[in-house]
C-alpha atoms as a PDB file:
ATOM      1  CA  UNK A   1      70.927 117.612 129.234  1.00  0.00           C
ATOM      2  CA  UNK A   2      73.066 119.735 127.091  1.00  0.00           C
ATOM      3  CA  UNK A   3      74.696 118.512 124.451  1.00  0.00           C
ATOM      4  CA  UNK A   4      78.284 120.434 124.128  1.00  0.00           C
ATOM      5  CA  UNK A   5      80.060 118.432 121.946  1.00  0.00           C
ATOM      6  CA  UNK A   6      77.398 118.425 119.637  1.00  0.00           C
ATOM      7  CA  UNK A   7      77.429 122.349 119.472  1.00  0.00           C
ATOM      8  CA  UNK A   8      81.506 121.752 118.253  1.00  0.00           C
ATOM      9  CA  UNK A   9      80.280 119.381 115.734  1.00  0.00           C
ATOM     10  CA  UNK A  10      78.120 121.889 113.938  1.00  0.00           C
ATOM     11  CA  UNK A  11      80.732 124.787 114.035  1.00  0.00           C
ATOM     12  CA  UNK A  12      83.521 122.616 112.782  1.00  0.00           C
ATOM     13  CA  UNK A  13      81.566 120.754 110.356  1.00  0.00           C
ATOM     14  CA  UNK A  14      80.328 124.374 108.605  1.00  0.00           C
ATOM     15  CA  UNK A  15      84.209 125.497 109.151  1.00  0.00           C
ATOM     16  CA  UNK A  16      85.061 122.311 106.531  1.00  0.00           C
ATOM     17  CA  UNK A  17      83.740 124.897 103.675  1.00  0.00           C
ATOM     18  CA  UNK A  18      83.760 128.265 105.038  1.00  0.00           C
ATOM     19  CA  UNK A  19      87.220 129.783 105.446  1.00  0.00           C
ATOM     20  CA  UNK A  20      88.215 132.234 108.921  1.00  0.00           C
ATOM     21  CA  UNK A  21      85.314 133.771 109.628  1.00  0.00           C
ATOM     22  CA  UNK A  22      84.765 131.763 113.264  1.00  0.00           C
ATOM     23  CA  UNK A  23      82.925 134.939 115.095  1.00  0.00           C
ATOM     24  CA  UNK A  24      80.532 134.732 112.197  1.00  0.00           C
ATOM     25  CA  UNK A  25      79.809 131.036 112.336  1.00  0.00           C
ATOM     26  CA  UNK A  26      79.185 131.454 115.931  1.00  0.00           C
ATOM     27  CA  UNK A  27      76.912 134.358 115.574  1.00  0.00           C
ATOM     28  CA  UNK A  28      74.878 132.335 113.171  1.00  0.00           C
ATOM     29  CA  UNK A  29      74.934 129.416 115.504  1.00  0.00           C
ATOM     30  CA  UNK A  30      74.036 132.017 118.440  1.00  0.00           C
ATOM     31  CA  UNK A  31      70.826 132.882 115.889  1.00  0.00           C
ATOM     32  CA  UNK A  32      69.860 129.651 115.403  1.00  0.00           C
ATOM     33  CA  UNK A  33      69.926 128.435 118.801  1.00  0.00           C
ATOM     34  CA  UNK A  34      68.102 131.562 119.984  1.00  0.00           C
ATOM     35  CA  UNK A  35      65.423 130.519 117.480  1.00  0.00           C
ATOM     36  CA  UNK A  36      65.916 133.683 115.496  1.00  0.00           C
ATOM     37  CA  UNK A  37      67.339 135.268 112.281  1.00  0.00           C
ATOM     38  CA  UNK A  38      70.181 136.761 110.715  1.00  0.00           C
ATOM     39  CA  UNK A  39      70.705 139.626 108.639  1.00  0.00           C
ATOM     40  CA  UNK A  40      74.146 139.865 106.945  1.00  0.00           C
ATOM     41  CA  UNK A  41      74.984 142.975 104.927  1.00  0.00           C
ATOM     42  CA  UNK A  42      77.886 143.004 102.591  1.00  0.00           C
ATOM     43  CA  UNK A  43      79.270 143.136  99.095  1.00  0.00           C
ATOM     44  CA  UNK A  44      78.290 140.268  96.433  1.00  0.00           C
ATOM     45  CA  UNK A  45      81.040 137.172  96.428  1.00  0.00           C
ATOM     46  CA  UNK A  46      81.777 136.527 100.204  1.00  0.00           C
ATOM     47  CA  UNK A  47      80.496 133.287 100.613  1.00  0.00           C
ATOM     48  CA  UNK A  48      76.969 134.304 102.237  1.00  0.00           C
ATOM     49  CA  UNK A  49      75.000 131.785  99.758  1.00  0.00           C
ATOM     50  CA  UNK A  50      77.974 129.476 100.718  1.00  0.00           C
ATOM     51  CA  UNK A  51      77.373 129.765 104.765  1.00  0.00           C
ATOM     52  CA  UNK A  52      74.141 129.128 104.410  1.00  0.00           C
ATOM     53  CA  UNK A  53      73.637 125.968 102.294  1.00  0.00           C
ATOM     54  CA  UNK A  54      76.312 125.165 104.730  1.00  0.00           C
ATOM     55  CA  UNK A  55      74.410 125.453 107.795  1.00  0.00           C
ATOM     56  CA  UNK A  56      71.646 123.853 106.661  1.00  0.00           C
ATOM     57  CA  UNK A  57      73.798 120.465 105.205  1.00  0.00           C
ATOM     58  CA  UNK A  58      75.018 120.502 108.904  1.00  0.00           C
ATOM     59  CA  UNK A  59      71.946 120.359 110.561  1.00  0.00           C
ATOM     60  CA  UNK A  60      70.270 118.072 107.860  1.00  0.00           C
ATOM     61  CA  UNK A  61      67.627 119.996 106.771  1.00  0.00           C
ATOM     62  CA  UNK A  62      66.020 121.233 103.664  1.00  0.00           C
ATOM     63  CA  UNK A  63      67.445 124.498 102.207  1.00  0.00           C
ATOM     64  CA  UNK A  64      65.537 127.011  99.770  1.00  0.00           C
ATOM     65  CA  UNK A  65      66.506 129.829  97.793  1.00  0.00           C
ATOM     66  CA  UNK A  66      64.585 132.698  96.588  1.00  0.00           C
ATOM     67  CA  UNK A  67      66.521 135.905  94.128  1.00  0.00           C
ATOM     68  CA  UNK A  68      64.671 139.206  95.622  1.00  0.00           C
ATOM     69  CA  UNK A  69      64.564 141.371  92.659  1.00  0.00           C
ATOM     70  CA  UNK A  70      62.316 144.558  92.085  1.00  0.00           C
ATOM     71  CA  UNK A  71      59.192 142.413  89.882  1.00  0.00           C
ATOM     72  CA  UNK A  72      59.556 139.412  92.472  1.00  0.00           C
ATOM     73  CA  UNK A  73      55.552 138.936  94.420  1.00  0.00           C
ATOM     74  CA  UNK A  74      54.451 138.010  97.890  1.00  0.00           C
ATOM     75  CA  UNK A  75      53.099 134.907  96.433  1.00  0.00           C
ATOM     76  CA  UNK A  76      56.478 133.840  94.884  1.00  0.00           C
ATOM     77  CA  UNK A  77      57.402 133.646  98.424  1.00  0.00           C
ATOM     78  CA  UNK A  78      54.871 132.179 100.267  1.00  0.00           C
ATOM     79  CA  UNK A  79      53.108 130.275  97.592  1.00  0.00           C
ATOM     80  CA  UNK A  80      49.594 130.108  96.285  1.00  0.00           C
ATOM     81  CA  UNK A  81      46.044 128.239  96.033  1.00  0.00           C
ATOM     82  CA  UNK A  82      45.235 126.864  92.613  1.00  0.00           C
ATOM     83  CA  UNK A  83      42.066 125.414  91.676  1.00  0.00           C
ATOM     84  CA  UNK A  84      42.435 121.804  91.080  1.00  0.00           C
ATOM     85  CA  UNK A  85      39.187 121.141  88.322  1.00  0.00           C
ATOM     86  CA  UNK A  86      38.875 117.237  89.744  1.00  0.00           C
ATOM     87  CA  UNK A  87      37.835 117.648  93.149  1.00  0.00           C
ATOM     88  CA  UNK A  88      36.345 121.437  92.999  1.00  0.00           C
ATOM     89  CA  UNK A  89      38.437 122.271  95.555  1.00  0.00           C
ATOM     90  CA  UNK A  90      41.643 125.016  95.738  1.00  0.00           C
ATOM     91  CA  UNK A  91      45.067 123.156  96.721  1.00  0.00           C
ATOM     92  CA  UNK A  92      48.173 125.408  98.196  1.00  0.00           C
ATOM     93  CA  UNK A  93      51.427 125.173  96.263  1.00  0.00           C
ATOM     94  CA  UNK A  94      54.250 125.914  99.322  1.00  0.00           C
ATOM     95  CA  UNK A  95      56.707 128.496  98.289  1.00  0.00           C
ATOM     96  CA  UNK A  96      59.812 128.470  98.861  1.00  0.00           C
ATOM     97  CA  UNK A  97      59.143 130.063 102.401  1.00  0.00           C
ATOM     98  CA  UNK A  98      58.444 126.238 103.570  1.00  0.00           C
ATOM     99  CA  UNK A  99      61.310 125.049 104.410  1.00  0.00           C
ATOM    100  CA  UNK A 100      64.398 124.227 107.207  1.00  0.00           C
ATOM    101  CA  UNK A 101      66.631 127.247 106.043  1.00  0.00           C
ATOM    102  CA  UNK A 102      65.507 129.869 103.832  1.00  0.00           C
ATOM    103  CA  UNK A 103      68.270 132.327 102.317  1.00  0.00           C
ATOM    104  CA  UNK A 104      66.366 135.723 101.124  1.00  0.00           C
ATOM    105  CA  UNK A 105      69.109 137.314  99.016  1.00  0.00           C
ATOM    106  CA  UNK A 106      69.924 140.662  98.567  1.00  0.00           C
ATOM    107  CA  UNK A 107      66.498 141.248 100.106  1.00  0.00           C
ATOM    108  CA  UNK A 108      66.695 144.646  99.961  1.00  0.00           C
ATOM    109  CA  UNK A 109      66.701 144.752  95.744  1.00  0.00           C
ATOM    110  CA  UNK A 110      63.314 144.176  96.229  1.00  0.00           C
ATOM    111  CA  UNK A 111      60.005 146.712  96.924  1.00  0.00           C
ATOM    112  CA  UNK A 112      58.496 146.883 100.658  1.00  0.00           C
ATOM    113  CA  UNK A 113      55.909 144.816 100.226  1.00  0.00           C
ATOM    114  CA  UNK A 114      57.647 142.189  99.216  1.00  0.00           C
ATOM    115  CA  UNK A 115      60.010 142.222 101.751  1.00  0.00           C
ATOM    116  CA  UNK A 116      57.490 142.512 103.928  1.00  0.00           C
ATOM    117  CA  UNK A 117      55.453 139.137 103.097  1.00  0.00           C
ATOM    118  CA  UNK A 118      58.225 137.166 105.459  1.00  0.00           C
ATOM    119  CA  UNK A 119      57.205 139.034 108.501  1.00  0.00           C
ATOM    120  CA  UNK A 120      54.984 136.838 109.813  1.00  0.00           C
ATOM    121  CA  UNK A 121      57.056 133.643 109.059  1.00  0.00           C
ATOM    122  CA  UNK A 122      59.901 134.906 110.611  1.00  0.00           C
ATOM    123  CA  UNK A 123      57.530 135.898 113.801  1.00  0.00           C
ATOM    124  CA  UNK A 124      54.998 133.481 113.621  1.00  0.00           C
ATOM    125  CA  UNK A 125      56.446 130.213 112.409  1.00  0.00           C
ATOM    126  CA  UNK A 126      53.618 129.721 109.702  1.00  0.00           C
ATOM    127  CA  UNK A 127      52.051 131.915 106.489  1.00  0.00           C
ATOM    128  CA  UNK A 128      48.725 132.461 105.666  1.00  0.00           C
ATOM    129  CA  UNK A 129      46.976 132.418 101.832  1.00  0.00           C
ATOM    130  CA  UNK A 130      43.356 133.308 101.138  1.00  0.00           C
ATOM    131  CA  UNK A 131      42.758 133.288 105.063  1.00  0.00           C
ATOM    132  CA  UNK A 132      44.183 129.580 105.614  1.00  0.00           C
ATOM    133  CA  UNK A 133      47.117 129.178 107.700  1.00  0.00           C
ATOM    134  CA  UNK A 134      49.922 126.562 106.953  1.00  0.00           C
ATOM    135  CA  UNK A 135      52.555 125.595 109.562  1.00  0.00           C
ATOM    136  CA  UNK A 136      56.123 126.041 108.821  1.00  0.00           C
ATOM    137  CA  UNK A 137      59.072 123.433 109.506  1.00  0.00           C
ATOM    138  CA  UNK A 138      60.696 123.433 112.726  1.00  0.00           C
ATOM    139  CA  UNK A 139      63.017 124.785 113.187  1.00  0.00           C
ATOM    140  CA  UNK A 140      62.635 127.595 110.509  1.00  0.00           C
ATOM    141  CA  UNK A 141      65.712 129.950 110.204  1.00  0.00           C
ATOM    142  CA  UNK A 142      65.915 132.655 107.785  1.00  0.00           C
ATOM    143  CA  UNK A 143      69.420 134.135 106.691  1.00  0.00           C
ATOM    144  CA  UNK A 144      68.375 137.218 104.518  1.00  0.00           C
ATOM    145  CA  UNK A 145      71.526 139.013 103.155  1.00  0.00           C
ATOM    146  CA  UNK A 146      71.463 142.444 101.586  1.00  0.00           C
ATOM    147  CA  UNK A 147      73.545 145.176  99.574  1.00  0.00           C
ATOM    148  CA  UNK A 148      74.806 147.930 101.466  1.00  0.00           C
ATOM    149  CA  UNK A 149      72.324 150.832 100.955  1.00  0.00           C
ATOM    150  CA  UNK A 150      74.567 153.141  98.996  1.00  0.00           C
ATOM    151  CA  UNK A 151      74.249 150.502  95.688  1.00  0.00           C
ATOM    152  CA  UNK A 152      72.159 151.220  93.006  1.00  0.00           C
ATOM    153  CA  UNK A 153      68.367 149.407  92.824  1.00  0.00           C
ATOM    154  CA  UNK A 154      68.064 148.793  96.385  1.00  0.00           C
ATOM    155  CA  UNK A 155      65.136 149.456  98.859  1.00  0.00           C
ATOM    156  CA  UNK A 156      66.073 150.419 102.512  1.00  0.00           C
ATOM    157  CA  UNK A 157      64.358 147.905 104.960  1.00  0.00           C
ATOM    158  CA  UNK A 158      61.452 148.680 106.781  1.00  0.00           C
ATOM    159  CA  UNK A 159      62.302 148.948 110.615  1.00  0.00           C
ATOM    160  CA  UNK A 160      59.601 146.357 111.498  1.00  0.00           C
ATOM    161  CA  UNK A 161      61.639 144.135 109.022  1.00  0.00           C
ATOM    162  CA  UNK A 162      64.846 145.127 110.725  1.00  0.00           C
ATOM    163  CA  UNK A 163      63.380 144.329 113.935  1.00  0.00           C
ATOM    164  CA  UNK A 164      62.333 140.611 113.162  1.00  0.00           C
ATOM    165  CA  UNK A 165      66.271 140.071 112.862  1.00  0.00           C
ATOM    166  CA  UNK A 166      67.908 138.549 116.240  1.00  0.00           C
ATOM    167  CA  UNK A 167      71.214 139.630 114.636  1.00  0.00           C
ATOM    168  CA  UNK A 168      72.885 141.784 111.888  1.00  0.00           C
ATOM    169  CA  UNK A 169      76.190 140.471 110.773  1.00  0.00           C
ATOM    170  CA  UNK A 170      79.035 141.561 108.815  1.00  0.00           C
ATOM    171  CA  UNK A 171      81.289 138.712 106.733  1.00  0.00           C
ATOM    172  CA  UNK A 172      83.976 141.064 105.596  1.00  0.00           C
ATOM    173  CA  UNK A 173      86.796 140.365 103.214  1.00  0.00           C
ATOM    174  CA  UNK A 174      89.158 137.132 104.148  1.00  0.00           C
ATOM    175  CA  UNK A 175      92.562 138.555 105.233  1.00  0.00           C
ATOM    176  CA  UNK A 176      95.686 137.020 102.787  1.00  0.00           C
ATOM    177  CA  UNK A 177      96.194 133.933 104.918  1.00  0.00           C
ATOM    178  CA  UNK A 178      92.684 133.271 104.525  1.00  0.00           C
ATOM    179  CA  UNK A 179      92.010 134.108 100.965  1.00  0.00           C
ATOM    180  CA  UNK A 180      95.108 131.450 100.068  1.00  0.00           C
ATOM    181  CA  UNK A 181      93.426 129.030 102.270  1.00  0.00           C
ATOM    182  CA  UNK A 182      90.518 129.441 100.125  1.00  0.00           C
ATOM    183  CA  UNK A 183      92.236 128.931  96.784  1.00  0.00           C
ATOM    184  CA  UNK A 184      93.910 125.931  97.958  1.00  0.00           C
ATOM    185  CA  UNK A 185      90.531 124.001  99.437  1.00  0.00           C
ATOM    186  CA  UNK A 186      88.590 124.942  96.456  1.00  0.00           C
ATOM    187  CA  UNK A 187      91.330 124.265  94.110  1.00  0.00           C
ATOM    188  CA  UNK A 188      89.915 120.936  93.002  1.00  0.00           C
ATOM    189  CA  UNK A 189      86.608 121.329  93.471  1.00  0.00           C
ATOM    190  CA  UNK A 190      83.622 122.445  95.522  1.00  0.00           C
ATOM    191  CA  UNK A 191      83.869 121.068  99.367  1.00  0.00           C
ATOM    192  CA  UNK A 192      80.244 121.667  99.533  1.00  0.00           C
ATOM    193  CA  UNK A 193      78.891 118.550  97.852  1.00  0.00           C
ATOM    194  CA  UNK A 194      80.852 116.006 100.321  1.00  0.00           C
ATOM    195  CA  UNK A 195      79.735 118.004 103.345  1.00  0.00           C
ATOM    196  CA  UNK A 196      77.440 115.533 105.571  1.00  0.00           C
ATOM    197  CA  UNK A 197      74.503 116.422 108.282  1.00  0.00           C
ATOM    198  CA  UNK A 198      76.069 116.197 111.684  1.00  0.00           C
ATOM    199  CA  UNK A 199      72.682 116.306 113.804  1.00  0.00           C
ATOM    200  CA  UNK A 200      69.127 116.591 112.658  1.00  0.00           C
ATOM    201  CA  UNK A 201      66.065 119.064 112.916  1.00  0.00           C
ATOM    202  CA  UNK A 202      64.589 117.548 115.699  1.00  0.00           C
ATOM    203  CA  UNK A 203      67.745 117.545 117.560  1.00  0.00           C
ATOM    204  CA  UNK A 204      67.857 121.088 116.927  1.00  0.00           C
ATOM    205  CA  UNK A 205      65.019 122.175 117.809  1.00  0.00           C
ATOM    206  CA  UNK A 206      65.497 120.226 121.430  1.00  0.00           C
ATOM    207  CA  UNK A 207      68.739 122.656 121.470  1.00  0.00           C
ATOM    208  CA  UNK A 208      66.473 125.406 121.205  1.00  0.00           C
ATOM    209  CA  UNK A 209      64.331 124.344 124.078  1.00  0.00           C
ATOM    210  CA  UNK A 210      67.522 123.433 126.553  1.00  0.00           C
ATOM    211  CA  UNK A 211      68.845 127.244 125.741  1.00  0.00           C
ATOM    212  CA  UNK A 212      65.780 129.105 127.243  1.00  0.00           C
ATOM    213  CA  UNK A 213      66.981 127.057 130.684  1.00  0.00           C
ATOM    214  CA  UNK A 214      70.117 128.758 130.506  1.00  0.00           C
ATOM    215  CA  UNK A 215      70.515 130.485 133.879  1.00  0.00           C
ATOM    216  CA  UNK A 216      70.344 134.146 133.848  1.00  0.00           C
ATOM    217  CA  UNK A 217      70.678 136.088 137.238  1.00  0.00           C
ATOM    218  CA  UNK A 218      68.766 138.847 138.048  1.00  0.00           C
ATOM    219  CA  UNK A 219      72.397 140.961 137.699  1.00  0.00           C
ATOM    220  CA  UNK A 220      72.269 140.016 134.040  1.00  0.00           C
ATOM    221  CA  UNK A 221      68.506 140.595 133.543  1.00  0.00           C
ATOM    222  CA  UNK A 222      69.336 144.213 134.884  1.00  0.00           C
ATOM    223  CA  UNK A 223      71.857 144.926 132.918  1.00  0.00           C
ATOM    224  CA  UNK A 224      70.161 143.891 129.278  1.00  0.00           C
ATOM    225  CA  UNK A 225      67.574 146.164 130.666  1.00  0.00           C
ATOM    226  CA  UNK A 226      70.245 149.410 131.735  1.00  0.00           C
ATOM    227  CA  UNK A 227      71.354 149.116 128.494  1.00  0.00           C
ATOM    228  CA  UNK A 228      67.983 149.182 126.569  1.00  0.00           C
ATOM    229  CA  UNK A 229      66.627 151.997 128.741  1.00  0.00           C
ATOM    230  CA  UNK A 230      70.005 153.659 127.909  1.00  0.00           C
ATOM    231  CA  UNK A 231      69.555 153.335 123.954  1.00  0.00           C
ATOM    232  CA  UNK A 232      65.533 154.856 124.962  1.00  0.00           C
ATOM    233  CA  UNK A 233      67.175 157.941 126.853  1.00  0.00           C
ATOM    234  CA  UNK A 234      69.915 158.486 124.166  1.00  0.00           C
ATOM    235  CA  UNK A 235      69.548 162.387 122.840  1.00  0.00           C
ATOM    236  CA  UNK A 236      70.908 161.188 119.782  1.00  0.00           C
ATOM    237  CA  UNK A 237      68.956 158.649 118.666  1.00  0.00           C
ATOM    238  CA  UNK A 238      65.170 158.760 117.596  1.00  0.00           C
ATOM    239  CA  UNK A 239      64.050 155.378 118.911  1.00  0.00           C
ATOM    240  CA  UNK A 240      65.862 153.031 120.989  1.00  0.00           C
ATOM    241  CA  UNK A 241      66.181 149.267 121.755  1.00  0.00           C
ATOM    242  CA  UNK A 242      62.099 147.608 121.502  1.00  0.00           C
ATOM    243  CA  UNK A 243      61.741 145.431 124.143  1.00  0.00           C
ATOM    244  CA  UNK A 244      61.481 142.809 121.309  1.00  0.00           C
ATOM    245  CA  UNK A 245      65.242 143.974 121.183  1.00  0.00           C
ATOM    246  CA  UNK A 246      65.760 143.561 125.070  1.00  0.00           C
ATOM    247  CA  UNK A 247      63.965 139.778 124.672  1.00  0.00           C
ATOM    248  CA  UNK A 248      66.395 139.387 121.908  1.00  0.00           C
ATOM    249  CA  UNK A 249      69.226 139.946 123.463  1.00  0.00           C
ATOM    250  CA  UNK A 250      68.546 137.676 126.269  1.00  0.00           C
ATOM    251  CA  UNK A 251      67.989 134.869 124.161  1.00  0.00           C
ATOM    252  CA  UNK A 252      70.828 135.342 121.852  1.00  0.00           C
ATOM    253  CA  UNK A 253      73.028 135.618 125.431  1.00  0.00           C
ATOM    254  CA  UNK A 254      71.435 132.222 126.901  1.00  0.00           C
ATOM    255  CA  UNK A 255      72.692 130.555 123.075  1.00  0.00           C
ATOM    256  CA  UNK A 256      76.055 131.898 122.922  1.00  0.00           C
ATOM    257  CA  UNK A 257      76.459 130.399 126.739  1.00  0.00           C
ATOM    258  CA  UNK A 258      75.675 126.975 125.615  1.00  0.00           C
ATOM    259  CA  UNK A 259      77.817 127.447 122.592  1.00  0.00           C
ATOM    260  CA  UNK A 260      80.698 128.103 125.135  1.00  0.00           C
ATOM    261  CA  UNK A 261      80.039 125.404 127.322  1.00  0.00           C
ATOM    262  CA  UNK A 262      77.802 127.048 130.267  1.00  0.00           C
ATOM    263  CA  UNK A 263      74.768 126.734 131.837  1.00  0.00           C
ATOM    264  CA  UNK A 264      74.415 130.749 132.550  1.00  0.00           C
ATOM    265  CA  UNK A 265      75.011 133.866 131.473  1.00  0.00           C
ATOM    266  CA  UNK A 266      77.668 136.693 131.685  1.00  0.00           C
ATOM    267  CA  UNK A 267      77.556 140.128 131.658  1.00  0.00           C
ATOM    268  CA  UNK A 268      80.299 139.741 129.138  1.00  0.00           C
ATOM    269  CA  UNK A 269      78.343 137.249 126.353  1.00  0.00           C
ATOM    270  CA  UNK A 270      75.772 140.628 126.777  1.00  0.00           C
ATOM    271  CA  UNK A 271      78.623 143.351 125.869  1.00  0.00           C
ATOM    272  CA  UNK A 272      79.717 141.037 122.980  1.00  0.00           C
ATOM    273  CA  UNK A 273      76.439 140.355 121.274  1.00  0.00           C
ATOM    274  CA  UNK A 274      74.703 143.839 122.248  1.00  0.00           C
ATOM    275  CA  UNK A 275      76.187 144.983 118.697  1.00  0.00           C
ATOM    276  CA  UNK A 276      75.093 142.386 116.502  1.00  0.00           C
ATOM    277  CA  UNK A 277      71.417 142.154 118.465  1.00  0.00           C
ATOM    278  CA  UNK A 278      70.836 146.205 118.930  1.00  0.00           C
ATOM    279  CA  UNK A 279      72.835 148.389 116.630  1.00  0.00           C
ATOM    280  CA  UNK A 280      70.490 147.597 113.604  1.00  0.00           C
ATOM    281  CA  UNK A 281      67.266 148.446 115.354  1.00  0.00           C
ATOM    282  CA  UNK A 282      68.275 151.734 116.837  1.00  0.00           C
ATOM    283  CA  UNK A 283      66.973 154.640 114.599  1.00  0.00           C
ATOM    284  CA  UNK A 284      69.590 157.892 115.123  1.00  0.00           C
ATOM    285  CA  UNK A 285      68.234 161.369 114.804  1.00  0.00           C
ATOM    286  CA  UNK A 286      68.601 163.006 111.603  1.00  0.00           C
ATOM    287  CA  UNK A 287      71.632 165.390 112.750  1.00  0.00           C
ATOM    288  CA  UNK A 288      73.514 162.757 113.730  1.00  0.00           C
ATOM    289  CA  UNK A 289      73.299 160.988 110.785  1.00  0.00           C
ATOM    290  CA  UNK A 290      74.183 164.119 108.901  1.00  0.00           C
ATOM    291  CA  UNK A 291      77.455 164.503 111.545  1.00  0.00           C
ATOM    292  CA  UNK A 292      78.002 160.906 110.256  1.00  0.00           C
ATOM    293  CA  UNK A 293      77.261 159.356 113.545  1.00  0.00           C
ATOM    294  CA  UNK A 294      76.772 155.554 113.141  1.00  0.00           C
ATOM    295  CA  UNK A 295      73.861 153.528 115.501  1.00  0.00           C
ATOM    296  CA  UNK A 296      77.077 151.124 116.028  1.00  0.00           C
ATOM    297  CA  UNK A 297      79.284 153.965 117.768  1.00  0.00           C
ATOM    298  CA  UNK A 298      76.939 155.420 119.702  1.00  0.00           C
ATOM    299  CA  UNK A 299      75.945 151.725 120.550  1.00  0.00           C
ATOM    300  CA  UNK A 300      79.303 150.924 121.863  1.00  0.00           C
ATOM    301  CA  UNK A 301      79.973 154.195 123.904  1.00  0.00           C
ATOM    302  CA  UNK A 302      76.369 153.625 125.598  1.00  0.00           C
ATOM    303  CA  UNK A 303      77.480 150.098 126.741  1.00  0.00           C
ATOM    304  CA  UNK A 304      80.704 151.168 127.156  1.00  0.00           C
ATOM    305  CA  UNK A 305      79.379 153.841 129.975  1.00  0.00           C
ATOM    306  CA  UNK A 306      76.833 150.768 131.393  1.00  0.00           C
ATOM    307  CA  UNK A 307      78.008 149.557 134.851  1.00  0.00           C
ATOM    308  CA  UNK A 308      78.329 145.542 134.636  1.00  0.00           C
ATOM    309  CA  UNK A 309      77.377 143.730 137.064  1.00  0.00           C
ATOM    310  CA  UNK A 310      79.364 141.467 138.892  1.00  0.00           C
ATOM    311  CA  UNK A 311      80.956 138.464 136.771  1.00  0.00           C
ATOM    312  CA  UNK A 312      80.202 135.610 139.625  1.00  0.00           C
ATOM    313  CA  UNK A 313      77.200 136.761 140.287  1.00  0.00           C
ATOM    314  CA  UNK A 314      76.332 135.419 137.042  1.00  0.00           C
ATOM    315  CA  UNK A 315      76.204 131.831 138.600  1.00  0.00           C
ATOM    316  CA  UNK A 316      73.971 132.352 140.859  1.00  0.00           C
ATOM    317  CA  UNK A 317      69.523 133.056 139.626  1.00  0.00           C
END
């Protein structure tokens, strides 16, 4: 049975420390609960360190950090075998990678192939050194955060990087109501410290498995897939939506249904989250890019010209 209330404990318990910012919480909520991962692109000093040690206080799990920087290896990521001289035998030291909640920051300062050594933790749920294969936590969420692309030192993601995010999120700067809200809680000190676990991993993970029986009629299967096909046919863009995309987006719509207190699925949790869970792994042609054509706009005018499918007959499979 779903637990509702205890979806409203985790948002307002992560709201105790993070200021505004509710559609962001409950993207990263939608992320978690679709078993996926969240790529948040902004300037330094908005709280994205913050949100996440927040998060994973909430949910009582264990919370790592890793700096990406340009000399930063694979193996300081994953971790490494080292020959223990007693037994004969090599033992793995985990990296940081093994862990509940893993924030990669400013993941883009650091080369390809780097950035690349999280792939198959993020897909896989496990790494693998010198050919053995260690299991990672469950549940295992990864909130990488990066620079926008126009700073100096950074390296553009690859798109099968891009790809292994279920969403791409924007914090923003905190309007003036909220930026005096957040002198006056921080004022005396950190709120972070006193902030308690309101479930537990296991509990979690049982969320996860309850969201995939979110009902989803075969109205709201067809239109995730009219607007996939639609980013595919797009003149202006190079590639479109990857059905990993299209699975993606189903997911992320059967979390953010819980989140609001249903068991199924509207054509409207679709529109809302088809941003967040498409715009960043649509590829736009290079004159369009040049006209200064975004993959967001063109995003939003190809939903925008999607038929949706009738609201109530969301209720029925």
């Amino acid at each position: 049975m779903m637990d509702f209330n205890l979806f409203q404990r985790l948002f307002e318990n992560i709201s105790k420390v993070i200021v505004g910012k509710q559609n962001t919480i409950e993207l990263l909520l939608v992320a978690l609960l679709g078993e996926g991962h969240v790529l948040i692109e902004d300037v330094p000093g908005l709280g994205k360190t913050l949100l996440a040690k927040a998060l994973a206080r909430s949910m009582g799990g264990t919370f790592k950090r890793v700096q990406f920087t340009p000399d930063l290896l694979p193996s300081d990521i994953t971790g490494f075998n080292i020959y223990n001289q007693q037994n004969g035998q090599f033992v793995y030291q985990p990296g940081p990678v093994i862990t509940h909640v893993l924030l990669a920051d400013e993941i883009n300062r650091t080369i390809p192939r780097t950035q690349s050594s999280l792939l198959e933790s993020m897909e896989e749920r496990q790494v693998t050194v010198d050919g053995r294969t260690h299991p990672l936590p469950r549940p295992f969420f990864v909130l990488a955060t990066q620079n926008p692309i126009e700073l100096e030192g950074t390296f553009p993601l690859p798109e099968a990087q891009l790809d292994r995010f279920l969403l791409k999120v924007h914090l923003g700067y905190p309007d003036k109501a909220e930026e005096i809200s957040i002198l006056e809680r921080f004022q005396e000190g950190d709120p972070l410290p006193g902030l308690g676990a309101v479930t537990c991993p296991e509990a979690i993970c049982g969320l996860q498995a309850t969201c995939r029986r979110i009902r989803i009629s075969a109205p709201v299967r067809e239109y995730i897939a009219d607007i996939a096909r639609a980013t595919r046919e797009s003149a202006a863009l190079r590639f479109g939506a990857s059905p990993r995309g299209t699975l993606g987006l189903m997911r992320a719509g059967q979390a953010l249904a819980a989140l609001r207190g249903r068991d199924y699925v509207l054509p409207d949790d679709i529109k809302y989250l088809s941003g967040p869970v498409l715009a960043h792994r649509l590829i736009l042609k290079e004159e369009e890019r040049l006209r200064g054509s975004s993959a967001a706009s063109l995003l939003e005018d190809i939903v925008r010209r999607c038929p949706i499918s009738d609201p109530l007959s969301a209720k029925t499979v």
